[in-house]
C-alpha atoms as a PDB file:
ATOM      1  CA  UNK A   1      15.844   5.830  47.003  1.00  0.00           C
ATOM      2  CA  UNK A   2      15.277   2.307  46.782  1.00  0.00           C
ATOM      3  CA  UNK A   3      15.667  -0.018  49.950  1.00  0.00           C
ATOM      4  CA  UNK A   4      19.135  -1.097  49.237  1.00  0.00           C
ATOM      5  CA  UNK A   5      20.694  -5.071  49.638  1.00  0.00           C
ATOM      6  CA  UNK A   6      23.987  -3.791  51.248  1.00  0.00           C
ATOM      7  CA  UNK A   7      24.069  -3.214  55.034  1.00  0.00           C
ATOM      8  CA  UNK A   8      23.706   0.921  56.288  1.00  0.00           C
ATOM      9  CA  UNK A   9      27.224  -0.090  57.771  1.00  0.00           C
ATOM     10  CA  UNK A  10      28.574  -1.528  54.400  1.00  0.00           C
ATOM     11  CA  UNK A  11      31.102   1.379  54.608  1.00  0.00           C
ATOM     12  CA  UNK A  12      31.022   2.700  57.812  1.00  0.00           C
ATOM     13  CA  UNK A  13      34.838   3.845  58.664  1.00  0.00           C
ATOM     14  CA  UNK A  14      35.076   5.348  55.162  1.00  0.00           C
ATOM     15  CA  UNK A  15      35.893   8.829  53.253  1.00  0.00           C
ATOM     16  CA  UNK A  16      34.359   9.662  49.861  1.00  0.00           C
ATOM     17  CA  UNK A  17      35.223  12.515  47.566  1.00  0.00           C
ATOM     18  CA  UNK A  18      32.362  13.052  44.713  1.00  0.00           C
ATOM     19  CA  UNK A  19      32.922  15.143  41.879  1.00  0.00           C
ATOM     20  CA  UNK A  20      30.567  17.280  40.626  1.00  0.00           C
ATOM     21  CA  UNK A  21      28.203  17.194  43.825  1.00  0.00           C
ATOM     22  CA  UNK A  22      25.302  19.946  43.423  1.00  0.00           C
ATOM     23  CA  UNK A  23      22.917  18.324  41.214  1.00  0.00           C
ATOM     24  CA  UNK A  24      21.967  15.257  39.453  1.00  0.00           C
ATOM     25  CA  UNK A  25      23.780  11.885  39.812  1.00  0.00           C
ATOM     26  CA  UNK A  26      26.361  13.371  41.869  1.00  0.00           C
ATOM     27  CA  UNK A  27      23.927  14.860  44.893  1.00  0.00           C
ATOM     28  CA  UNK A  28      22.305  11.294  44.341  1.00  0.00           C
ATOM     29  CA  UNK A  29      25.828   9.017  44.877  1.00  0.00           C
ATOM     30  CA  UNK A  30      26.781  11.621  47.669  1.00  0.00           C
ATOM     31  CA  UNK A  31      23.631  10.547  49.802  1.00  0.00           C
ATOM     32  CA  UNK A  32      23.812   6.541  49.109  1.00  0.00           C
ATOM     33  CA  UNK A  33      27.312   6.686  50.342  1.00  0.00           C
ATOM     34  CA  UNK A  34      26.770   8.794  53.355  1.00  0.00           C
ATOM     35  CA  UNK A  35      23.504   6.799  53.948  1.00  0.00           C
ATOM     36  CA  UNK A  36      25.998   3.331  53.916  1.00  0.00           C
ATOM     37  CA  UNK A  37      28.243   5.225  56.639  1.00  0.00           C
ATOM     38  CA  UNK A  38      30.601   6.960  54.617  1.00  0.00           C
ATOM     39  CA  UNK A  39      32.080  10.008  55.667  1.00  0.00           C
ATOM     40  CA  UNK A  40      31.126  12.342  52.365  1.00  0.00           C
ATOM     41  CA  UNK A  41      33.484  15.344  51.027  1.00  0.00           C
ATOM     42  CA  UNK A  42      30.910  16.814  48.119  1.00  0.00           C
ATOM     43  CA  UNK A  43      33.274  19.361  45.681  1.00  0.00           C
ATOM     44  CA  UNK A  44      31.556  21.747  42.860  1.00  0.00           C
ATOM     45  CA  UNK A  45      32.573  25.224  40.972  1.00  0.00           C
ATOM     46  CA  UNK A  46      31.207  26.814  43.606  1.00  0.00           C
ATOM     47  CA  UNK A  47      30.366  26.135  47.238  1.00  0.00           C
ATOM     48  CA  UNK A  48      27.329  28.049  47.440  1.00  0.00           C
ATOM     49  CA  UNK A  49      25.401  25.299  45.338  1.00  0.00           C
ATOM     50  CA  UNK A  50      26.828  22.718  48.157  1.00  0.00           C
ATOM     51  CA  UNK A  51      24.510  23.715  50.859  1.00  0.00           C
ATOM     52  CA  UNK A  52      21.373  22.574  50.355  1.00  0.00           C
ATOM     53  CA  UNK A  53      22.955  18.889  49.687  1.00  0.00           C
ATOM     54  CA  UNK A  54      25.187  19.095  52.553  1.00  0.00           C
ATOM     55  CA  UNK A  55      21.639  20.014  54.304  1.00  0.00           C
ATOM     56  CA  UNK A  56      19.915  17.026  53.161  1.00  0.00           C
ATOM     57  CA  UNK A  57      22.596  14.846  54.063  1.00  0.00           C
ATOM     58  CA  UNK A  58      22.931  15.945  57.456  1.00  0.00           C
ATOM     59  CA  UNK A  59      18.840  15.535  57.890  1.00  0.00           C
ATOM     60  CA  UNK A  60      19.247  12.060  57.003  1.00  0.00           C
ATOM     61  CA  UNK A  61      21.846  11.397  59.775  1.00  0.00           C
ATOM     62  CA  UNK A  62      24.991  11.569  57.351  1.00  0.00           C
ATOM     63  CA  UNK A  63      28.182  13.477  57.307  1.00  0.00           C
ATOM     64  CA  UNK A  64      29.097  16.121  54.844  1.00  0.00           C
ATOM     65  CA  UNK A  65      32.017  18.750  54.147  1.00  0.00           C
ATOM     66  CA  UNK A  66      32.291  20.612  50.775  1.00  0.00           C
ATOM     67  CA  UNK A  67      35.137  21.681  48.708  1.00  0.00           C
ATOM     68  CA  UNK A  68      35.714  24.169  45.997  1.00  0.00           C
ATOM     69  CA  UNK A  69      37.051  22.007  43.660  1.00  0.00           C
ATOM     70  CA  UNK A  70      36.775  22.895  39.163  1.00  0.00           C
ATOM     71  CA  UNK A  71      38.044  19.471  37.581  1.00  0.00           C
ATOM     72  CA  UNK A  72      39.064  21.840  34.736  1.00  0.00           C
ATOM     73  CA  UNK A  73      41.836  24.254  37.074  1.00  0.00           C
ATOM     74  CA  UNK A  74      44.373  22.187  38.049  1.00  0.00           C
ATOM     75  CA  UNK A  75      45.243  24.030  40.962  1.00  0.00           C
ATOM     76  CA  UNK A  76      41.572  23.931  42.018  1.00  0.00           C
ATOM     77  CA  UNK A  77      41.995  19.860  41.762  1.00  0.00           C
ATOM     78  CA  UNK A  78      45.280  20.093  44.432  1.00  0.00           C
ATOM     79  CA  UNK A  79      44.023  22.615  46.615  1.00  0.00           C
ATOM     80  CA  UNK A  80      40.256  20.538  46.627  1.00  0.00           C
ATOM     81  CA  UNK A  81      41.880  17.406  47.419  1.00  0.00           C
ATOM     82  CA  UNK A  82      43.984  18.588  49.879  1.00  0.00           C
ATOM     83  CA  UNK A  83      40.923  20.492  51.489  1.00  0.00           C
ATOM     84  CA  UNK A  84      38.898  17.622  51.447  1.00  0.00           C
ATOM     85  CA  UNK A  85      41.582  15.199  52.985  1.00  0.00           C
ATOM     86  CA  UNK A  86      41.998  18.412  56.157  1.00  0.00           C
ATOM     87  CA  UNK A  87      38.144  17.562  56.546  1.00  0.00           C
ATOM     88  CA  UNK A  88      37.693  14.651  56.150  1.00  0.00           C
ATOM     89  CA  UNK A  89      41.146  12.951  57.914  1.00  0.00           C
ATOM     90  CA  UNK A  90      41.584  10.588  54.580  1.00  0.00           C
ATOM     91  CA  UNK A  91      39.996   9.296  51.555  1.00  0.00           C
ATOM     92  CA  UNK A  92      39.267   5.988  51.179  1.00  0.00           C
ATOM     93  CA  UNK A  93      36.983   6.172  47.590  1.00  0.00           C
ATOM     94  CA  UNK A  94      36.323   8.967  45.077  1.00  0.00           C
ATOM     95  CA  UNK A  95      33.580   8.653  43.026  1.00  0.00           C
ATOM     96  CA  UNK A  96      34.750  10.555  39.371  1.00  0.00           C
ATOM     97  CA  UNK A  97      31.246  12.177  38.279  1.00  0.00           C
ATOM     98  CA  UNK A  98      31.788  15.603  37.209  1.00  0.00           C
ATOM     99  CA  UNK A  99      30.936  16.277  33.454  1.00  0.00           C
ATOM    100  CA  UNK A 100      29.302  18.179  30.850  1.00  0.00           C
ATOM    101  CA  UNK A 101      28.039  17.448  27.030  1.00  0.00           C
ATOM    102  CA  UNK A 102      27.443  19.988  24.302  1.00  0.00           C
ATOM    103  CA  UNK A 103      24.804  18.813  21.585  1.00  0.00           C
ATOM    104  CA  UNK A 104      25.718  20.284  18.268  1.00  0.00           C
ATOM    105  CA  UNK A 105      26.883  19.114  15.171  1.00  0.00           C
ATOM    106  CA  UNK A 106      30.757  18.687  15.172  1.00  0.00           C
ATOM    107  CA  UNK A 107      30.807  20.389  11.735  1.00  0.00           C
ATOM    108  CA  UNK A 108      29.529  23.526  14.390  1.00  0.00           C
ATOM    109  CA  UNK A 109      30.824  22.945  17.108  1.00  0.00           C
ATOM    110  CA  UNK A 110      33.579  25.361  18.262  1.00  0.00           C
ATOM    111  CA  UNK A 111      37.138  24.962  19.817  1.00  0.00           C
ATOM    112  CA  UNK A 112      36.230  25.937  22.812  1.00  0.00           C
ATOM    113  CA  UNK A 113      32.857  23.926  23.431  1.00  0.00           C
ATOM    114  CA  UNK A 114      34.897  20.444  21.949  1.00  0.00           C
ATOM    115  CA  UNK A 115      37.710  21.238  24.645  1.00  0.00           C
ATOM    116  CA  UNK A 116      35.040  22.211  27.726  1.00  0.00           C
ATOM    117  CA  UNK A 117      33.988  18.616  26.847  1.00  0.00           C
ATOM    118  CA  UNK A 118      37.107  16.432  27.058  1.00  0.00           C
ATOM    119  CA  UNK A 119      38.302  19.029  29.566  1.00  0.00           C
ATOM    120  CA  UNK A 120      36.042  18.148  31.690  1.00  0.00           C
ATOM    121  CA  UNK A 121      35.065  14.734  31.221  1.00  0.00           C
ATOM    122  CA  UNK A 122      38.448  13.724  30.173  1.00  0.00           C
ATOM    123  CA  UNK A 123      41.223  15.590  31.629  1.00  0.00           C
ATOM    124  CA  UNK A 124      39.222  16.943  34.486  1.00  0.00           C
ATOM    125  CA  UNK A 125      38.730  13.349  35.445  1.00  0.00           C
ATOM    126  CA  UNK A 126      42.779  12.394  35.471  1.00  0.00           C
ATOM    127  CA  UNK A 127      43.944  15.175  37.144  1.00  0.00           C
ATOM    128  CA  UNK A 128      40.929  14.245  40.187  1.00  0.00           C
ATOM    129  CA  UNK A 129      41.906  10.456  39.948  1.00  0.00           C
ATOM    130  CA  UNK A 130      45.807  11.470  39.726  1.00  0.00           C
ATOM    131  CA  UNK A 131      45.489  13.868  43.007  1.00  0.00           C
ATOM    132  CA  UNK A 132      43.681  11.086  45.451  1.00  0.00           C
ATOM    133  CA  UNK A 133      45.695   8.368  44.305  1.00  0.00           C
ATOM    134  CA  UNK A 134      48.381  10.337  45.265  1.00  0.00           C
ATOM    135  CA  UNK A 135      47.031  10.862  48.990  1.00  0.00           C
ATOM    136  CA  UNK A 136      46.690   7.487  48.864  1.00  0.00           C
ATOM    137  CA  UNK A 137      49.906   6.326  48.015  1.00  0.00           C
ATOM    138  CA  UNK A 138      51.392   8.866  50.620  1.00  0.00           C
ATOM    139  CA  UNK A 139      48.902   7.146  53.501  1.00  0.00           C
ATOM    140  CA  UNK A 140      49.462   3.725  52.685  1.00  0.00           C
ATOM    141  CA  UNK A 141      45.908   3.065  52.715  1.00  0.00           C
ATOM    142  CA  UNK A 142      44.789   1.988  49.190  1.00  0.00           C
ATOM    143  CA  UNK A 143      41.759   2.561  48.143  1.00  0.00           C
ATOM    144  CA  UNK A 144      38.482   3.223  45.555  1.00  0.00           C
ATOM    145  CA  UNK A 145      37.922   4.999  42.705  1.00  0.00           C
ATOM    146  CA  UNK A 146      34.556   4.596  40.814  1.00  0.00           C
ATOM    147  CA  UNK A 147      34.500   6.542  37.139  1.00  0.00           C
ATOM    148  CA  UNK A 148      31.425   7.319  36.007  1.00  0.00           C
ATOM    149  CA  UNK A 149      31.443   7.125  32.517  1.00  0.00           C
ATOM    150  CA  UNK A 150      28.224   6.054  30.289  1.00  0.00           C
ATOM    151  CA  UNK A 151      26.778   3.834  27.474  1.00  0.00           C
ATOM    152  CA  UNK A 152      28.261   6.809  25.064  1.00  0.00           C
ATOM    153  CA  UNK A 153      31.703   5.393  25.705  1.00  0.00           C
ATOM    154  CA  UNK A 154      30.870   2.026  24.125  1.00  0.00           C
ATOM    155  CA  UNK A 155      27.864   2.836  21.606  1.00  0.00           C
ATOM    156  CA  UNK A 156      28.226   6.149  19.410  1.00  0.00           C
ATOM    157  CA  UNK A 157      25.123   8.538  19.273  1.00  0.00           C
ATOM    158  CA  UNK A 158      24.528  11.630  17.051  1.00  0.00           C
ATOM    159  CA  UNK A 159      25.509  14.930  18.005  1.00  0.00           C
ATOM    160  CA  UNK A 160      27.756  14.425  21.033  1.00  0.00           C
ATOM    161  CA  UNK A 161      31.043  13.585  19.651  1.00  0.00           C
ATOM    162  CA  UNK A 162      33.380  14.968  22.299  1.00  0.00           C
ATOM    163  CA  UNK A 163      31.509  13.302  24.942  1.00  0.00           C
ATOM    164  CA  UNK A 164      31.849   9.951  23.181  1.00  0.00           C
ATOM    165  CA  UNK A 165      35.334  10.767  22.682  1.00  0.00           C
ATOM    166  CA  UNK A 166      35.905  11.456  26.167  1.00  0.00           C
ATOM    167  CA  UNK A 167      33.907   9.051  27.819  1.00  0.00           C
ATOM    168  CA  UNK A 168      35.326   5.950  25.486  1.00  0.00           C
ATOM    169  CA  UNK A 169      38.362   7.585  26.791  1.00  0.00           C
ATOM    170  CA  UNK A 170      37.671   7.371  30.126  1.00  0.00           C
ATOM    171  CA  UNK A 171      37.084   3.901  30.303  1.00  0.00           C
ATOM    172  CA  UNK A 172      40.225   2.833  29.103  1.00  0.00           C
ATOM    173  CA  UNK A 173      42.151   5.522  30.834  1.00  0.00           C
ATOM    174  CA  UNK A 174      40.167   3.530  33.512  1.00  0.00           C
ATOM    175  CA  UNK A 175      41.942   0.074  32.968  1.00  0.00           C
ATOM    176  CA  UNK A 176      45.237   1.660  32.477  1.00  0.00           C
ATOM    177  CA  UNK A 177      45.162   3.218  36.317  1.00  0.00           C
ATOM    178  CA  UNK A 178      43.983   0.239  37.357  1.00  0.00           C
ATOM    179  CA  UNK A 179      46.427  -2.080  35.854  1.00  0.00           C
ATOM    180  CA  UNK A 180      49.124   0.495  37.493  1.00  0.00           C
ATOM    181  CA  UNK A 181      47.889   1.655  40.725  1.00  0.00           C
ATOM    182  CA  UNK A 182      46.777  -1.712  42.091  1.00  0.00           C
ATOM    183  CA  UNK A 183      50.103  -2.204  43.615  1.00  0.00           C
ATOM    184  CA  UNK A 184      49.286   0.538  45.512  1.00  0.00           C
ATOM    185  CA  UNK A 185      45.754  -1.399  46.863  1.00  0.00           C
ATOM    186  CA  UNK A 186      43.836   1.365  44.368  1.00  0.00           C
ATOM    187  CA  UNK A 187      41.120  -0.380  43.166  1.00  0.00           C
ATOM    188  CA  UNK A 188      39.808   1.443  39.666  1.00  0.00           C
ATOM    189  CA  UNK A 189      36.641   0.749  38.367  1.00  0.00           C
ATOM    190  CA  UNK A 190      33.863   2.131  35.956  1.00  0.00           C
ATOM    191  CA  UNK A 191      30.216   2.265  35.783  1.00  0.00           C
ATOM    192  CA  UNK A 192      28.214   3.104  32.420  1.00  0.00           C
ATOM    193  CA  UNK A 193      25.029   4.620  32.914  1.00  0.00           C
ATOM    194  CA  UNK A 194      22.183   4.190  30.088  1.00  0.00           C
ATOM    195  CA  UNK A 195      19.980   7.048  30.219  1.00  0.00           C
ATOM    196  CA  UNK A 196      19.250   7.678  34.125  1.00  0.00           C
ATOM    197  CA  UNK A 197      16.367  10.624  34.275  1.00  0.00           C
ATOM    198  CA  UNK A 198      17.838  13.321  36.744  1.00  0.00           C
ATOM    199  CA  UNK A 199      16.666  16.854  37.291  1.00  0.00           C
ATOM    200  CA  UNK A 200      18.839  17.674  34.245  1.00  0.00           C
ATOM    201  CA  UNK A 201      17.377  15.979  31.732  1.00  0.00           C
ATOM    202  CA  UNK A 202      13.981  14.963  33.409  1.00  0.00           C
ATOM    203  CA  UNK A 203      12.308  17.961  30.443  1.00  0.00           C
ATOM    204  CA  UNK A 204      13.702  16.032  27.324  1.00  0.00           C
ATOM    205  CA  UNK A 205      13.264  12.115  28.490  1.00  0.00           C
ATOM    206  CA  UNK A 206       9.645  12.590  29.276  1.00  0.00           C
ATOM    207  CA  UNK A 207       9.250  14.254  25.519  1.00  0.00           C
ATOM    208  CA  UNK A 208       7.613  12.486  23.136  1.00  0.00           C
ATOM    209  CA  UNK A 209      11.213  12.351  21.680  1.00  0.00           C
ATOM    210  CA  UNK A 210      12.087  10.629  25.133  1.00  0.00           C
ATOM    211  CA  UNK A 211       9.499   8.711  24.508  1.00  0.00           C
ATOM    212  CA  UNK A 212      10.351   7.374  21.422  1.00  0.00           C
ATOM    213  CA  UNK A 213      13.787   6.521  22.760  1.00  0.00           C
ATOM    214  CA  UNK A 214      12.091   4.063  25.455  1.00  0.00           C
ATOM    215  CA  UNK A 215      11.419   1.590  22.585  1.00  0.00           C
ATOM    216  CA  UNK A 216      14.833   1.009  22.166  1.00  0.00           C
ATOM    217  CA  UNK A 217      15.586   0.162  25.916  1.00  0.00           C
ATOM    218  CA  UNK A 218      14.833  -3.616  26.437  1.00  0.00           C
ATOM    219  CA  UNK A 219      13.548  -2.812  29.552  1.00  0.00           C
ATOM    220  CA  UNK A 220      10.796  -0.515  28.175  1.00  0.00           C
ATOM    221  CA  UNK A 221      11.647   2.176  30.767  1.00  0.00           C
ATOM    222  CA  UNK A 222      14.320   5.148  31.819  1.00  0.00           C
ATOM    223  CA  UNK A 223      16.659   4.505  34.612  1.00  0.00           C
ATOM    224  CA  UNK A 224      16.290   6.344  37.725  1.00  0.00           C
ATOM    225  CA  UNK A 225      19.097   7.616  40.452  1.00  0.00           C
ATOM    226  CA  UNK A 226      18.369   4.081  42.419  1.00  0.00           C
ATOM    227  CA  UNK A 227      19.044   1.732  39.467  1.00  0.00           C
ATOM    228  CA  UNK A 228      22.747   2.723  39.715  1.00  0.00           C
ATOM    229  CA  UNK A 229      23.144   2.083  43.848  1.00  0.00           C
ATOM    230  CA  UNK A 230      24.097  -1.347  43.423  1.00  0.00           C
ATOM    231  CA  UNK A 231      26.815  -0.975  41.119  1.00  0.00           C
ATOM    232  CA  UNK A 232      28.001   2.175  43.249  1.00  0.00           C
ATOM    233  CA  UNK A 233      28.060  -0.007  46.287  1.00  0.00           C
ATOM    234  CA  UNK A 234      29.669  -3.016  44.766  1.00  0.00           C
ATOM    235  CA  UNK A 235      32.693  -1.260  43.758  1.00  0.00           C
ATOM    236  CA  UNK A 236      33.082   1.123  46.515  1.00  0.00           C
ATOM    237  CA  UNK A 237      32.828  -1.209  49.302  1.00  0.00           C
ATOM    238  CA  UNK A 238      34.718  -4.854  50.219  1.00  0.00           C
ATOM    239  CA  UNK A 239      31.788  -6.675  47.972  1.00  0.00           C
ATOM    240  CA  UNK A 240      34.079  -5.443  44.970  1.00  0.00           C
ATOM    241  CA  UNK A 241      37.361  -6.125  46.581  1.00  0.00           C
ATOM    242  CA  UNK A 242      39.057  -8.443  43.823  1.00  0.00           C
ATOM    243  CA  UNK A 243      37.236  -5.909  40.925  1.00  0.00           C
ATOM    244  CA  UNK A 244      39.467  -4.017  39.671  1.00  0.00           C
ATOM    245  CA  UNK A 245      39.482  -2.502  35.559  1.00  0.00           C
ATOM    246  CA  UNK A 246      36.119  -3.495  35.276  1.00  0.00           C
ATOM    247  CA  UNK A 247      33.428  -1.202  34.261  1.00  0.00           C
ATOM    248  CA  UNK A 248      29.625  -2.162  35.108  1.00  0.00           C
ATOM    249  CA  UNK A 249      26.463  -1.153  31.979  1.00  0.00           C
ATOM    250  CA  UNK A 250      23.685  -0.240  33.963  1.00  0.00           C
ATOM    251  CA  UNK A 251      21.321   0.618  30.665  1.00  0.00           C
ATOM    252  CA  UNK A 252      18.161  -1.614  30.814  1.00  0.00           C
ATOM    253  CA  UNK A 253      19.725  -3.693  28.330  1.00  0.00           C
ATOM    254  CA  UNK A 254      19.916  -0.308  25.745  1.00  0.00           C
ATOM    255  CA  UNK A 255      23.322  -1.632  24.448  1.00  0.00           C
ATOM    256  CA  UNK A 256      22.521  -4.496  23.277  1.00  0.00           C
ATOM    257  CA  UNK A 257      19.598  -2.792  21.383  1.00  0.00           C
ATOM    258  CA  UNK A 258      22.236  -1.497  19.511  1.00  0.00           C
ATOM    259  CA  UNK A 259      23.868  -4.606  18.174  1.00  0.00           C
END
């Protein structure tokens, strides 16, 4: 992690709920905001893969619960929120991360891998956003929610075309909770990652195919976890306090590649 601009207290006094927790950008958000004084609540499938990142948190001096919690079950969304308001007392921000892709084809792709997609990235999202807002609006407390969507949702790429669907989808399902939950104090907001090398990907991106992609980035380079902390920050903490329906490209300039 890169030495950050914001203060360690920046949100000190705060609850987080991040989606999709165990690995990748998720783990990665879960430890800036815990390492800004944010009282973390880390949900995935299964609680099992939680441990080693509630672990790592707590090493670093943070706080960490985990909840069950499958974006996709929406009983699993109610009972994870309401688990992970019993932990944590409240929650103040909810970072939106969990999602999938399938690469094929649409001419192959099947029923059931388009709708784990937009499930997931789409639906699974709204029913997560729907279920804090709604803890909010019973505490009076307002709040944060970041989306993450990504570059996908404003540039189309081949092979992926229910996670461009959903994720151009997500932004503007974005604006709309934002334009009616802010008189409820719900800030909603959206950042769209450009290609960020994680753990998931890290085999393909440093391919000579990955390789071949860096020409198109501006920047001549892949993100990394730390590019997106200041956007993360902004929008979770009073920094971003008069943002609201805004979503923040964090690509290295890859967008506008495209034009």
């Amino acid at each position: 992690m890169t030495a950050s601009v914001f203060r360690a207290d920046a949100l000190a006094g705060r609850t987080a709920l991040v989606t999709g927790a165990s690995s990748g950008l998720g783990r990665h958000f879960a430890g800036v905001l815990a390492a800004h004084g944010a009282q973390v609540v880390i949900s995935a499938r299964h609680e099992d893969e939680l441990a080693a990142v509630i672990e790592e948190i707590g090493a670093a001096g943070g706080r960490a619960h985990a909840v069950v919690l499958d974006v996709r079950d929406p009983a699993s969304v109610e009972a994870g929120v309401r688990a992970a308001v019993a932990a944590a007392g409240r929650l103040d921000i909810l970072v939106n991360n969990a999602g999938v892709t399938v690469t094929r084809p649409a001419l192959a792709m099947t029923e059931d891998e388009w709708r784990r997609v937009v499930d997931t990235n789409l639906d699974g999202a709204f029913r997560v956003a729907r279920a804090v807002a709604r803890t909010m609006v019973e505490a009076k407390s307002g709040g944060v929610i970041v989306n993450i969507a990504s570059v996908l949702a404003l540039r189309v790429g081949k092979l992926v075309a229910g996670y461009v669907a959903a994720k151009a989808g997500f932004l503007r399902l974005s604006e709309a909770l934002a334009l009616e939950w802010a008189m409820h104090g719900i800030r909603v907001n959206a950042i769209a990652p450009g290609y960020v090398v994680t753990n998931l990907n890290r085999a393909f991106l440093t391919s000579p195919a990955g390789e071949t992609m860096i020409k198109r980035i501006p920047l001549r380079r892949f993100g990394e976890p730390a590019d997106l902390d200041g956007a993360l920050l902004l929008l979770a903490s009073d920094a971003g306090r008069y943002l609201t329906g805004s979503t923040i490209t964090v690509d290295g300039g890859h967008t506008l590649a495209w034009l």
